[in-house]
N, C-alpha and C. Protein backbone atom coordinates (compact mmCIF):
# COMPACT_ATOMS: atom_id res chain seq x y z
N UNK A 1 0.83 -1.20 0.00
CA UNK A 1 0.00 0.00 0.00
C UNK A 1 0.87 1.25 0.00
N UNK A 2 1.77 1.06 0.80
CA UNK A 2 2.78 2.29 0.93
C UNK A 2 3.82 2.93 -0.33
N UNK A 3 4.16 1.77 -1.05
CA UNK A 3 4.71 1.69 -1.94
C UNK A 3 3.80 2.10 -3.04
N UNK A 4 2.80 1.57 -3.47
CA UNK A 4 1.71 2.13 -4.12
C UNK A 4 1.68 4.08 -4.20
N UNK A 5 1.47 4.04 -3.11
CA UNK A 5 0.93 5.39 -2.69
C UNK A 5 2.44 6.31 -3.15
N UNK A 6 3.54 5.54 -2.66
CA UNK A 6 4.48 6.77 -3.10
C UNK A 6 4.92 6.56 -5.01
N UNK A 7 4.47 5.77 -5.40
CA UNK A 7 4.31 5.61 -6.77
C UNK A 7 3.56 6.72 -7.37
N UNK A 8 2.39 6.52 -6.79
CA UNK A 8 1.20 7.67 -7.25
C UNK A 8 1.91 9.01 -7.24
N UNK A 9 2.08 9.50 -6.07
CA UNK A 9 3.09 10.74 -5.75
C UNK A 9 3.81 10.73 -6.45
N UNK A 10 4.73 9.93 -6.82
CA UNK A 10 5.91 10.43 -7.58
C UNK A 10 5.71 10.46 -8.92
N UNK A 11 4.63 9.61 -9.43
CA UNK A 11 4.14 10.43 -11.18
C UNK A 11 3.39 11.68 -10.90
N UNK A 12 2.25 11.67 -10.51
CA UNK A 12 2.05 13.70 -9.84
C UNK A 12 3.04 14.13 -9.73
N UNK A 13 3.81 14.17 -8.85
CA UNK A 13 4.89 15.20 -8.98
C UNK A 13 5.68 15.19 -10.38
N UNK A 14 5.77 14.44 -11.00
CA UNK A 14 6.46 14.06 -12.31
C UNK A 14 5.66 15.51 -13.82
N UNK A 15 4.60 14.67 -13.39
CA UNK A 15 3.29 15.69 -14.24
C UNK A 15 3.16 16.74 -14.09
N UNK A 16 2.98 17.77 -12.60
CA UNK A 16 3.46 18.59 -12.63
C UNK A 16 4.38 19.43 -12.70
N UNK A 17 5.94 18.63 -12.17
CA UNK A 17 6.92 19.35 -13.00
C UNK A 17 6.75 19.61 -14.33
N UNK A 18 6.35 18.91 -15.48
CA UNK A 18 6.62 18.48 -16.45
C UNK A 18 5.78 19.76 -17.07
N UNK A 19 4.30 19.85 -16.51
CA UNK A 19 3.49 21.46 -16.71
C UNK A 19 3.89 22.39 -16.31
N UNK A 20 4.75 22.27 -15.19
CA UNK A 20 5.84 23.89 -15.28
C UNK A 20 6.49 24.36 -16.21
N UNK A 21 6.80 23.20 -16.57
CA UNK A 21 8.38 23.34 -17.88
C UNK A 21 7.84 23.22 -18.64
N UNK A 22 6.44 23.42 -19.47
CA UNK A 22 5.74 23.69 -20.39
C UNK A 22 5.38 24.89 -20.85
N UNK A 23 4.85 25.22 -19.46
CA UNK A 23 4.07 26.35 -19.12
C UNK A 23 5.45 27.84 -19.35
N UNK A 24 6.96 27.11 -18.67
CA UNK A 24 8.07 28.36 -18.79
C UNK A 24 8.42 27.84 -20.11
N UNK A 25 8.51 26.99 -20.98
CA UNK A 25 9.16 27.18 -22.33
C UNK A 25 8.34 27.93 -23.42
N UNK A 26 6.90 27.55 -22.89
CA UNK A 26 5.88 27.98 -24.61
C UNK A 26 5.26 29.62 -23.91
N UNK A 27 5.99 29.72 -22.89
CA UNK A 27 5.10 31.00 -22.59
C UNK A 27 6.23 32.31 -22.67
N UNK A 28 5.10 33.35 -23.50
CA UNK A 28 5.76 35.03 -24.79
C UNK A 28 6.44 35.38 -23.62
N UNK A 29 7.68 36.02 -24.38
CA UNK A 29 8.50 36.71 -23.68
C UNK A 29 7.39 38.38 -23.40
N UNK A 30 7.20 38.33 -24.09
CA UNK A 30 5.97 39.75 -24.71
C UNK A 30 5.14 40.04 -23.09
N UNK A 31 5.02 41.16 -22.49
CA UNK A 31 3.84 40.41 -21.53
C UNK A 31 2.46 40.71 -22.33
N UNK A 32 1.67 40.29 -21.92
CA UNK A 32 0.32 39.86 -22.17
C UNK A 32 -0.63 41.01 -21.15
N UNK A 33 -1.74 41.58 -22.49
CA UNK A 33 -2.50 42.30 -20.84
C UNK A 33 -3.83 41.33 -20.99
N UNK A 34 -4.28 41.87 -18.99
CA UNK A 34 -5.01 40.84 -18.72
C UNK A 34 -6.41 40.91 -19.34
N UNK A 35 -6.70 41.60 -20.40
CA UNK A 35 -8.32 41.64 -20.93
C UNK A 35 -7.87 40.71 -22.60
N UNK A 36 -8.84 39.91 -22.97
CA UNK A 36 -8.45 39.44 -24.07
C UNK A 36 -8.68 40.62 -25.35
N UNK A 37 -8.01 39.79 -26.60
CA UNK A 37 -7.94 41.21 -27.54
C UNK A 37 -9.51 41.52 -27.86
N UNK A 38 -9.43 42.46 -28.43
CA UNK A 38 -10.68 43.34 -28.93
C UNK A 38 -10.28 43.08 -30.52
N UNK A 39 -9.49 42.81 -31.17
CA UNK A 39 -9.59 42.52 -32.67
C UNK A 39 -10.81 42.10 -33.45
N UNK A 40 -11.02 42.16 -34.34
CA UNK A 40 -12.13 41.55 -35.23
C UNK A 40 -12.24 40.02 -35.62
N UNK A 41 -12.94 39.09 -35.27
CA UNK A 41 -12.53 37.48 -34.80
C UNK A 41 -12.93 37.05 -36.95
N UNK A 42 -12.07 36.94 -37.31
CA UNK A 42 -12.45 35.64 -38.40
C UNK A 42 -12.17 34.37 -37.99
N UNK A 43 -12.37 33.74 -39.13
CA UNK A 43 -12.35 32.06 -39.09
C UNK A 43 -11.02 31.89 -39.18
N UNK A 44 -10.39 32.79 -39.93
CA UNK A 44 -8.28 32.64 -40.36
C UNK A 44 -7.86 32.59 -38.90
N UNK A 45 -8.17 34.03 -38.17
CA UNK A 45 -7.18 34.16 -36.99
C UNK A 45 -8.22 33.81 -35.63
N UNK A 46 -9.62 32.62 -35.39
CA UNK A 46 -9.87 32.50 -34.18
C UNK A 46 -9.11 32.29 -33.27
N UNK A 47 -8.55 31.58 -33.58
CA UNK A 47 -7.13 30.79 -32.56
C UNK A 47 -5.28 31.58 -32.31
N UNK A 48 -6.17 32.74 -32.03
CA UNK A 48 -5.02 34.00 -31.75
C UNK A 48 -4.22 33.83 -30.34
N UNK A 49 -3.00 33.83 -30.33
CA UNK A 49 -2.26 34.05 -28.91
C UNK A 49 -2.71 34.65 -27.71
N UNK A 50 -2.97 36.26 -28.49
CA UNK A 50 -4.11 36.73 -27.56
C UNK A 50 -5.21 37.11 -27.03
N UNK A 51 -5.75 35.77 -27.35
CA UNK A 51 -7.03 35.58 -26.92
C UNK A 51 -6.88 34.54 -26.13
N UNK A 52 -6.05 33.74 -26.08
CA UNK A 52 -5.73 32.99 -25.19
C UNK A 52 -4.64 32.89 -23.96
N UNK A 53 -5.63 32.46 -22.70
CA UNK A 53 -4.47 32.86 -21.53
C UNK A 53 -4.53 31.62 -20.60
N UNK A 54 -2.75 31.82 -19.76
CA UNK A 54 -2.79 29.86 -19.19
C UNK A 54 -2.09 30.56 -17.92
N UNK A 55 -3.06 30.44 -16.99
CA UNK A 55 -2.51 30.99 -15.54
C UNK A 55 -2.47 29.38 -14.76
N UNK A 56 -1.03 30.06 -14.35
CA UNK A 56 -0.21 28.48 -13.31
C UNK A 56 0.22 28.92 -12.36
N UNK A 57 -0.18 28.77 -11.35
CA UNK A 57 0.12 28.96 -9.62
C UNK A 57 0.20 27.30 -9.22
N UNK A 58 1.74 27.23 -9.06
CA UNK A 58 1.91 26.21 -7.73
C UNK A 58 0.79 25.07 -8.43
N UNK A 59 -0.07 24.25 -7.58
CA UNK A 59 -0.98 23.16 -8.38
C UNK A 59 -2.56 23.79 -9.07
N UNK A 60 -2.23 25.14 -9.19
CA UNK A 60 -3.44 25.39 -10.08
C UNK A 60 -3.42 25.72 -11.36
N UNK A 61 -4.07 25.57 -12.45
CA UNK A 61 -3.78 25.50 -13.57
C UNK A 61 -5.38 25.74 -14.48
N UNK A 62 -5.16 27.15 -14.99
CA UNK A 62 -6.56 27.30 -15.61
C UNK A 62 -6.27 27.74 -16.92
N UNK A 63 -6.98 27.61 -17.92
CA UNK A 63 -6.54 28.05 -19.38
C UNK A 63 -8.35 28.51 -19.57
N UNK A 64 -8.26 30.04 -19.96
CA UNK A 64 -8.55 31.12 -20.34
C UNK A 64 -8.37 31.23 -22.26
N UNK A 65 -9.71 31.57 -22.89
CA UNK A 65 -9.86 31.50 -23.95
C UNK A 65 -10.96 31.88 -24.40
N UNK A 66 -11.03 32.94 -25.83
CA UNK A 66 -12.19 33.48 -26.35
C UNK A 66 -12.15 32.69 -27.93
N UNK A 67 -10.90 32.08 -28.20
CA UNK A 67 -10.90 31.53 -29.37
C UNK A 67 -12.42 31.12 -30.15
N UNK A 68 -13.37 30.20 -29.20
CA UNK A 68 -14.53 29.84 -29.64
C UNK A 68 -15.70 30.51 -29.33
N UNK A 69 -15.45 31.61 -29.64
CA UNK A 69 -16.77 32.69 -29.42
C UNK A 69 -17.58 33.10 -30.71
N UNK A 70 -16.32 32.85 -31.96
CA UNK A 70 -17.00 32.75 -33.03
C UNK A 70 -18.00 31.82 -33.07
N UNK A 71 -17.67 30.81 -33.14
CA UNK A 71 -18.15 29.57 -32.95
C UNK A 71 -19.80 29.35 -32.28
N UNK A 72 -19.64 29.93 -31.57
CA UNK A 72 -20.42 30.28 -30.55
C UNK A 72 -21.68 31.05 -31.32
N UNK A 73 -21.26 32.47 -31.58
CA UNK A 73 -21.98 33.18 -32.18
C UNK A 73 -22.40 32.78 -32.85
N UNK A 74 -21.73 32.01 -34.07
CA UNK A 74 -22.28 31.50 -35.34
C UNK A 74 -23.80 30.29 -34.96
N UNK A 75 -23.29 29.45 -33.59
CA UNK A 75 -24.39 28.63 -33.33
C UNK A 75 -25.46 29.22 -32.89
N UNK A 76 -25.44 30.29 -32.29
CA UNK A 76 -26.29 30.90 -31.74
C UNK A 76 -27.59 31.82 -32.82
N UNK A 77 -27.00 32.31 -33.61
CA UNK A 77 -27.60 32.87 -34.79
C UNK A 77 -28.54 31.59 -35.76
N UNK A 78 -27.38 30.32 -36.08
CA UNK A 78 -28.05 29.34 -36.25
C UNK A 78 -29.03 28.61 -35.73
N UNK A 79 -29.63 28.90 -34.36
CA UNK A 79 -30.51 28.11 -33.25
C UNK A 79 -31.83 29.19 -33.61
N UNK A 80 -31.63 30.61 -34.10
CA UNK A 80 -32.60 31.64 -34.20
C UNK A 80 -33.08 31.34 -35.53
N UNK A 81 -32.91 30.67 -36.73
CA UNK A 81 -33.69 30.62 -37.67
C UNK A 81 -35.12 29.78 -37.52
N UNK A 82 -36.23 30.25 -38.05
CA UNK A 82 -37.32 29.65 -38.05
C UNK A 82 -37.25 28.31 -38.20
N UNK A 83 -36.42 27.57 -38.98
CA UNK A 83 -36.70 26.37 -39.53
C UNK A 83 -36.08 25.60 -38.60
N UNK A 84 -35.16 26.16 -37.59
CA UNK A 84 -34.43 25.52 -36.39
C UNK A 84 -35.13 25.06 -35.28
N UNK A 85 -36.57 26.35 -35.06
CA UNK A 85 -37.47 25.59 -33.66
C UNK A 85 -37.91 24.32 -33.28
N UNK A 86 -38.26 23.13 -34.15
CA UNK A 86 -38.32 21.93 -33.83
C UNK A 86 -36.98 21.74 -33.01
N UNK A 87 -35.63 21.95 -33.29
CA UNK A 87 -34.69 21.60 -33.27
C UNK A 87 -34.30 22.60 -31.38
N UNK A 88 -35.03 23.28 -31.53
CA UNK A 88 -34.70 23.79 -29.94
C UNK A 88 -35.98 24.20 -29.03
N UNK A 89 -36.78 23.43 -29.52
CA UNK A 89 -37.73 22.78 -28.35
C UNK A 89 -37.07 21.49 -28.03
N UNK A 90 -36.84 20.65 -28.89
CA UNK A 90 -36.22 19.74 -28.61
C UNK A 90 -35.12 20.07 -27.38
N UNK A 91 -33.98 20.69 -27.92
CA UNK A 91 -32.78 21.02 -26.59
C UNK A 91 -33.24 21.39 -25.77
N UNK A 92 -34.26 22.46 -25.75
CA UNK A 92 -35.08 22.29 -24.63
C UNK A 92 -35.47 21.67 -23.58
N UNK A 93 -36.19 20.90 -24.22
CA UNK A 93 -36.95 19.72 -23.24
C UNK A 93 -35.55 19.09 -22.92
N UNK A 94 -34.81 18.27 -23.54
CA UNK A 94 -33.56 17.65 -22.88
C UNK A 94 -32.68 18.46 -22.09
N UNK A 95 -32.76 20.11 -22.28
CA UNK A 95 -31.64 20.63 -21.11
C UNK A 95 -32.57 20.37 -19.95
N UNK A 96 -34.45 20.88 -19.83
CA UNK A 96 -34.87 20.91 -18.76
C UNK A 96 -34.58 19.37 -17.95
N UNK A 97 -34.78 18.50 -18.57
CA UNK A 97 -35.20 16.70 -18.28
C UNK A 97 -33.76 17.12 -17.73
N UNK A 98 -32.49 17.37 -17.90
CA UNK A 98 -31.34 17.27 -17.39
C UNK A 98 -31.11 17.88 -16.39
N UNK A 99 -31.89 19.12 -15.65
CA UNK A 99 -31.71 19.76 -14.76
C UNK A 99 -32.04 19.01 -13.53
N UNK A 100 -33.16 18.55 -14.13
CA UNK A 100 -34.04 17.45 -12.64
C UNK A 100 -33.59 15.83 -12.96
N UNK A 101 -32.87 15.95 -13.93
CA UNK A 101 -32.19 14.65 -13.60
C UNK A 101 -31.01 14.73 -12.69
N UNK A 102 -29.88 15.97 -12.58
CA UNK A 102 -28.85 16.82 -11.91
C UNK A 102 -29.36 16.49 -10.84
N UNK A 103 -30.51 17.07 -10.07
CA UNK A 103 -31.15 17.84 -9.01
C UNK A 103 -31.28 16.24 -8.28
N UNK A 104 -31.90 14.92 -8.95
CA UNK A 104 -32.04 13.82 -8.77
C UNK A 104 -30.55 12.94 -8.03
N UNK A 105 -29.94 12.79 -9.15
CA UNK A 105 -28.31 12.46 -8.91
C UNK A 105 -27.86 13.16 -7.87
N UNK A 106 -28.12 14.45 -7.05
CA UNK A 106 -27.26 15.33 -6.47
C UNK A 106 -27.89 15.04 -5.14
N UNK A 107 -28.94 14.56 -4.83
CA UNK A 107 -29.74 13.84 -3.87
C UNK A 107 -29.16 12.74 -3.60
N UNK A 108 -29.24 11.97 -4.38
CA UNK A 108 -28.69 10.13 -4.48
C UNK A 108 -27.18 9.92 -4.32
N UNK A 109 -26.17 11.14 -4.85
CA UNK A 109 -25.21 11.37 -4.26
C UNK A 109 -25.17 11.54 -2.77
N UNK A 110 -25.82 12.60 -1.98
CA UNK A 110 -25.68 12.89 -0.97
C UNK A 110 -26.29 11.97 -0.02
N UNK A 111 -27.43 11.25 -0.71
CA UNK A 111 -27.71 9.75 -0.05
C UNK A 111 -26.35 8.27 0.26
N UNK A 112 -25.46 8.60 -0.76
CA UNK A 112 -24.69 7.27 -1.52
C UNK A 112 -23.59 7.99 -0.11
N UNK A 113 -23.54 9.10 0.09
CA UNK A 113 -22.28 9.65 1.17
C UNK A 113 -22.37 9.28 1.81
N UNK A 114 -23.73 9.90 2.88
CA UNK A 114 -24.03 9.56 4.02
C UNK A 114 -24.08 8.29 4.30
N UNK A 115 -24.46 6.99 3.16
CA UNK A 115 -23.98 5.60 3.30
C UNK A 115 -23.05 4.98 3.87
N UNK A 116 -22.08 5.68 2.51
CA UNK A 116 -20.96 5.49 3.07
C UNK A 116 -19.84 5.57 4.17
N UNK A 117 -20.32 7.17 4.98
CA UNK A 117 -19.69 7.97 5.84
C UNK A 117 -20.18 6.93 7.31
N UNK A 118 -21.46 6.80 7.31
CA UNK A 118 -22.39 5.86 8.56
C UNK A 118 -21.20 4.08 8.14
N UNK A 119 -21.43 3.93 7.14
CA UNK A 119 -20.95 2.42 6.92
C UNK A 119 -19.48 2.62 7.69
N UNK A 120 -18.77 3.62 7.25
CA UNK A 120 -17.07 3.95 7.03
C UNK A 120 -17.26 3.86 9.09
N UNK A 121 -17.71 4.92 9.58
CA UNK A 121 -17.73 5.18 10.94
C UNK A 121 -18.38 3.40 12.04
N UNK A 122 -18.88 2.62 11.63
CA UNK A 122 -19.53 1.96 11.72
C UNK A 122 -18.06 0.62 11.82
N UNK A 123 -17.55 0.62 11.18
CA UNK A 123 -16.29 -0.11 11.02
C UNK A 123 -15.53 0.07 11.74
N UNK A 124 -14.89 1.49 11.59
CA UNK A 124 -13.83 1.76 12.68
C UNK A 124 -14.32 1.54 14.05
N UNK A 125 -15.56 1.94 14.26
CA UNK A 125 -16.37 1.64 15.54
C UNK A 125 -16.32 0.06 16.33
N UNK A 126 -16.34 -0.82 15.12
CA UNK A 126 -16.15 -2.30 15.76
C UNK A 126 -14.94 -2.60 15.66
N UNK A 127 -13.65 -1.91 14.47
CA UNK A 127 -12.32 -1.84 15.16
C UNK A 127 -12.06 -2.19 16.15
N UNK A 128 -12.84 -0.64 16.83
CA UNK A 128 -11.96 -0.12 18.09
C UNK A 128 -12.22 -1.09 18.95
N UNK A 129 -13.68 -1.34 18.99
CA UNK A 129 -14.10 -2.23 20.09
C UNK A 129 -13.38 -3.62 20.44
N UNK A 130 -12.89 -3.79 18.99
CA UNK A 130 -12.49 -5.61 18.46
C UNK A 130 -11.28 -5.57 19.31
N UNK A 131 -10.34 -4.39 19.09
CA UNK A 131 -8.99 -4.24 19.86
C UNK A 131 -8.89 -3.58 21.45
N UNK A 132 -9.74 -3.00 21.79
CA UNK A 132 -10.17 -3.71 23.50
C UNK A 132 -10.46 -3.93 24.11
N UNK A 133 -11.15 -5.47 23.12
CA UNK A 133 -11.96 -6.51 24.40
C UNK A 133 -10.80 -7.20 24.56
N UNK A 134 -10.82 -8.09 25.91
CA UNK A 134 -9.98 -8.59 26.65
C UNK A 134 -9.49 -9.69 25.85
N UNK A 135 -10.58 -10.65 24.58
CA UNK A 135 -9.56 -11.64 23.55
C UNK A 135 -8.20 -11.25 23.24
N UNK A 136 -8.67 -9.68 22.80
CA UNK A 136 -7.76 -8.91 21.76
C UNK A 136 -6.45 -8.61 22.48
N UNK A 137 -6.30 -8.36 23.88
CA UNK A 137 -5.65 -8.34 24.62
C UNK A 137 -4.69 -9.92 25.39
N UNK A 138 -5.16 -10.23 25.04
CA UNK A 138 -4.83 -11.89 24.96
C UNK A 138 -4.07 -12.45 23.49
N UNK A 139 -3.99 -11.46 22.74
CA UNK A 139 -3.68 -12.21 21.57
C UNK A 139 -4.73 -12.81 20.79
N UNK A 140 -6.03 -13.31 21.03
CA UNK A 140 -6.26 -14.00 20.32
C UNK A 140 -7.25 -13.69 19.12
N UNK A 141 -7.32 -13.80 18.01
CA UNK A 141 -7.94 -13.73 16.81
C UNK A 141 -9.61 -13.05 17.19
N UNK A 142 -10.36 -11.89 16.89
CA UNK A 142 -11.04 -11.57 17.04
C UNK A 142 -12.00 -11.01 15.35
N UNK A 143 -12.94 -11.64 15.33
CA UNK A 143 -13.42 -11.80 14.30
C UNK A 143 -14.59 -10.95 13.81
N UNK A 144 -14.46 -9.89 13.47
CA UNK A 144 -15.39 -8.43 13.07
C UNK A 144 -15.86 -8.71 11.70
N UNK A 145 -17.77 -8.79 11.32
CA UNK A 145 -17.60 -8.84 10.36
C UNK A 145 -18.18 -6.95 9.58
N UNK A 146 -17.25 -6.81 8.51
CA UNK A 146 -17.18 -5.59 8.52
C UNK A 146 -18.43 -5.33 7.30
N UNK A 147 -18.95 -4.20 7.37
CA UNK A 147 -20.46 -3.89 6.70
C UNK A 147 -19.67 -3.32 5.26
N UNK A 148 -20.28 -3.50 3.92
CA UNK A 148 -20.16 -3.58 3.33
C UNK A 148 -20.17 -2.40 2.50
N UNK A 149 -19.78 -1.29 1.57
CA UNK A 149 -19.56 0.14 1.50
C UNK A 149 -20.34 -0.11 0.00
N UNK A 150 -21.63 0.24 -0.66
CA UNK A 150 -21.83 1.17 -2.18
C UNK A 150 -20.77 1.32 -2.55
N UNK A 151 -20.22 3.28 -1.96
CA UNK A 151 -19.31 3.48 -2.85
C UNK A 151 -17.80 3.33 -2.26
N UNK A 152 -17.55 3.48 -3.30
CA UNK A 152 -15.56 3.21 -3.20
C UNK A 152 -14.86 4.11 -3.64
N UNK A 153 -14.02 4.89 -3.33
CA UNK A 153 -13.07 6.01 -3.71
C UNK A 153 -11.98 5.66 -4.78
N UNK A 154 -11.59 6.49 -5.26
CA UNK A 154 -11.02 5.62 -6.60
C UNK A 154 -9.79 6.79 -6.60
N UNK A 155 -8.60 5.74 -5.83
CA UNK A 155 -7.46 6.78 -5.80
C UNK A 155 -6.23 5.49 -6.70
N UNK A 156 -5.82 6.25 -7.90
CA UNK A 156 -4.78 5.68 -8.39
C UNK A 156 -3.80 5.19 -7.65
N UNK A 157 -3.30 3.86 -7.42
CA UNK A 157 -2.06 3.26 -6.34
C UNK A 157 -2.23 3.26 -5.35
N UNK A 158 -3.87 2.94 -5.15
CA UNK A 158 -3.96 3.22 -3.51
C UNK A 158 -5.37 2.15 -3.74
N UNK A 159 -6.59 2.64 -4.21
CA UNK A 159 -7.40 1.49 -4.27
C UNK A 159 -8.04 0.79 -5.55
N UNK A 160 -7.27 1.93 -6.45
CA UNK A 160 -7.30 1.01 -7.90
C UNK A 160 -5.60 1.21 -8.76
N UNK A 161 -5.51 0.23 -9.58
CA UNK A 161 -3.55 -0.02 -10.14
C UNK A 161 -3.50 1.53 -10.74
N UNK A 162 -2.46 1.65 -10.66
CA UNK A 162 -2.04 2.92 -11.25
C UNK A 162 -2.12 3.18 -12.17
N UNK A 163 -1.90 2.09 -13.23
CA UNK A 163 -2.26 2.00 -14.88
C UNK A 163 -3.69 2.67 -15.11
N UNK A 164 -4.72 2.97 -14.22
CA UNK A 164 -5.80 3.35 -14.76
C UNK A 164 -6.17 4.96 -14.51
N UNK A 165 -4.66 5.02 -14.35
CA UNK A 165 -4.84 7.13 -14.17
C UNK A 165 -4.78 7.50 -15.36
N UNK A 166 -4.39 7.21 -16.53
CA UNK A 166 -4.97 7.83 -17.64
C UNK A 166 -6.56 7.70 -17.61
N UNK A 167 -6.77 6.66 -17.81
CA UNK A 167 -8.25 6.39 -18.30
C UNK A 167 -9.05 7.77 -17.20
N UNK A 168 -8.84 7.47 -15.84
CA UNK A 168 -9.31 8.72 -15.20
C UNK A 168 -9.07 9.90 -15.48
N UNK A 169 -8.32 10.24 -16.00
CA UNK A 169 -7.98 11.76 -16.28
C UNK A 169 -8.64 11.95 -17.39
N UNK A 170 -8.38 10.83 -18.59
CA UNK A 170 -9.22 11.13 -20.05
C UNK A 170 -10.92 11.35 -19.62
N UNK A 171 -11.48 10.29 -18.29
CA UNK A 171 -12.76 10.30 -17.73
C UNK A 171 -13.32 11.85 -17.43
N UNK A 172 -12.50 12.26 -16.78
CA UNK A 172 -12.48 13.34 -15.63
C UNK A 172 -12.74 14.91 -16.70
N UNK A 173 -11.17 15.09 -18.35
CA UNK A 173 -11.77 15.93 -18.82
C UNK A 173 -12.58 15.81 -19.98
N UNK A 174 -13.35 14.56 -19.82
CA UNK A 174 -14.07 14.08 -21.30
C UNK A 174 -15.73 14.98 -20.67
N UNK A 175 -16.12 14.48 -19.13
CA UNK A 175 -17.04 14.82 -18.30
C UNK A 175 -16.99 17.18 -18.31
N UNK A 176 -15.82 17.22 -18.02
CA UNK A 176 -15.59 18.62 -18.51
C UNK A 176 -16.09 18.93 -19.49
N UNK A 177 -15.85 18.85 -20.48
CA UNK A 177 -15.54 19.09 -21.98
C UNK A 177 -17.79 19.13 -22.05
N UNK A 178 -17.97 17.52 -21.75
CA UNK A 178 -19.44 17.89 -22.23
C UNK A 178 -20.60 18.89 -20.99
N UNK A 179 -19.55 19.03 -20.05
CA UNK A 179 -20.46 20.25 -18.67
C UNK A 179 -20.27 21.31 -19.39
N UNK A 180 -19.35 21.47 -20.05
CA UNK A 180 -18.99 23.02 -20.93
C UNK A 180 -19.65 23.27 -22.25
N UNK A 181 -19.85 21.94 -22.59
CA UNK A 181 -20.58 22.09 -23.57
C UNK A 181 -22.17 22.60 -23.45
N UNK A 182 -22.79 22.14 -22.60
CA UNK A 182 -24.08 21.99 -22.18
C UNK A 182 -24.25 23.94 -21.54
N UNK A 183 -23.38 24.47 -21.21
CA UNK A 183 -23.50 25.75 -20.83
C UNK A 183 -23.42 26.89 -22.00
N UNK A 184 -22.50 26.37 -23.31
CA UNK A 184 -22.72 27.19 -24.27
C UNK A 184 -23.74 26.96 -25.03
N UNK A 185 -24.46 25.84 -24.83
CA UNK A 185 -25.72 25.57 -25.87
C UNK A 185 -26.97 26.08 -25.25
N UNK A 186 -26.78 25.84 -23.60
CA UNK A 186 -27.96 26.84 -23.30
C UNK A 186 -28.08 27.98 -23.52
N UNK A 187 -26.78 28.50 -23.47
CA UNK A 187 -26.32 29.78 -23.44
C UNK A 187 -26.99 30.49 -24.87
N UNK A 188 -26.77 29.64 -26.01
CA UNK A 188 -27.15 29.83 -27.44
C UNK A 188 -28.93 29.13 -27.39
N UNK A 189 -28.93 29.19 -26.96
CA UNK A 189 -30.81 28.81 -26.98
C UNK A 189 -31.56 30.05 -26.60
N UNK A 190 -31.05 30.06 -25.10
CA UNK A 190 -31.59 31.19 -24.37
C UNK A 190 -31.37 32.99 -24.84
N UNK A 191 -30.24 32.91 -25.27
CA UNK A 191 -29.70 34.40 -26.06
C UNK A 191 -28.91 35.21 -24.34
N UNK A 192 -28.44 35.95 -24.32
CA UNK A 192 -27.83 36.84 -23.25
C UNK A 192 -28.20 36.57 -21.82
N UNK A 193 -29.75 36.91 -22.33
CA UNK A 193 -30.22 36.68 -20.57
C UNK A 193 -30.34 35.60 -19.47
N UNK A 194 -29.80 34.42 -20.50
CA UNK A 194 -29.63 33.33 -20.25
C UNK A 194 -27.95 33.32 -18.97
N UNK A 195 -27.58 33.85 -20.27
CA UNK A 195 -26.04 34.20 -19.48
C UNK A 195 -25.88 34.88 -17.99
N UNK A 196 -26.46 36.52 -17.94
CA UNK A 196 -26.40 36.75 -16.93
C UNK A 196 -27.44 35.95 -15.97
N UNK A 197 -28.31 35.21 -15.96
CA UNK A 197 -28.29 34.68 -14.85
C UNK A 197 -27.72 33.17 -13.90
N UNK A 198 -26.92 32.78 -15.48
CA UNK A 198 -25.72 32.02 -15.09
C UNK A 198 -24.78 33.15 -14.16
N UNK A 199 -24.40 33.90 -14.36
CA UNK A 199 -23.35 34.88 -14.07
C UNK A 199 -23.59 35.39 -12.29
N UNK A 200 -24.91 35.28 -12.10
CA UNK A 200 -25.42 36.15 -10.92
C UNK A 200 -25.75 34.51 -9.76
């Protein structure tokens, strides 16, 4: 287990060195100011330097970008043609069905915790007890049977092989990628006002 665990650690630390020395080789000598450009966005230059920004503190790491705003716009204009409304009642109904499916999951989560947290406490509890009753004190074999946990924490080199930290990480920003997605499409359904009350 121990060995495991400092395995894990020592590729993290590996990875993040490795995004420092990314982050100091590909990053402009130029400084950069902190509002993105105001230029005129075509399709040639969306993917401009500065429009894009990669702030790295120590283990935080955020990348900042207007590159796909064209993009954006363009879908958004496209969601407003007449012949599109079948097509966003539809998103519609599936963003709403997704909200109270969220709202559902975020319940059943906090159900699946408290499971676990009662199960987790529940264990150590007959631990303790197992190690001092007077058998236990005697040496002799004391036999706890331990309650059984839903969920399981899923730490690379610790309770699943290490080999499966890619797959988690590809998991982790594949799940990103479509939460982000789902905010610019509402975003393009709804038009602006949609936005600020994301914003507020």
């Amino acid at each position: 287990m121990s060995e495991s665990l400092a395995s894990t650690l020592l590729v993290l630390t590996l990875v993040w060195c490795a995004i420092h020395a990314l982050h100091r080789l590909l990053k402009p000598s130029s400084a950069q100011t902190l509002l993105p450009s105001s230029s005129v966005r075509t399709r040639r230059n969306a993917w401009h330097s500065s429009s894009t920004r990669v702030v790295l503190h120590g283990l935080h790491l955020r990348v900042q970008t207007t590159a796909w705003n064209l993009q954006h716009d363009l879908l958004s204009a496209s969601l407003k043609r007449p012949h599109r409304a079948p097509l966003v009642r539809t998103l519609k109904a599936f963003y709403n069905a997704g909200s109270v499916l969220g709202v559902v999951g975020m319940l059943c989560a906090l159900g699946f915790l408290f499971t676990t947290g009662t199960t987790s406490a529940l264990s150590l509890a007959s631990k303790l007890l197992a190690s001092s009753a007077p058998l236990a004190r005697r040496g002799l074999d004391v036999q706890t049977t331990e309650p059984t946990s839903w969920v399981k924490p899923i730490i690379p080199g610790v309770t699943v092989p290490l080999a499966h930290l890619p797959i988690i990480l590809l998991a982790v920003f594949f799940a990103q990628f479509v939460h982000e997605l789902g905010h610019a499409l509402a975003a393009a359904m709804y038009g602006p006002s949609f936005v600020w009350v994301l914003l507020i």
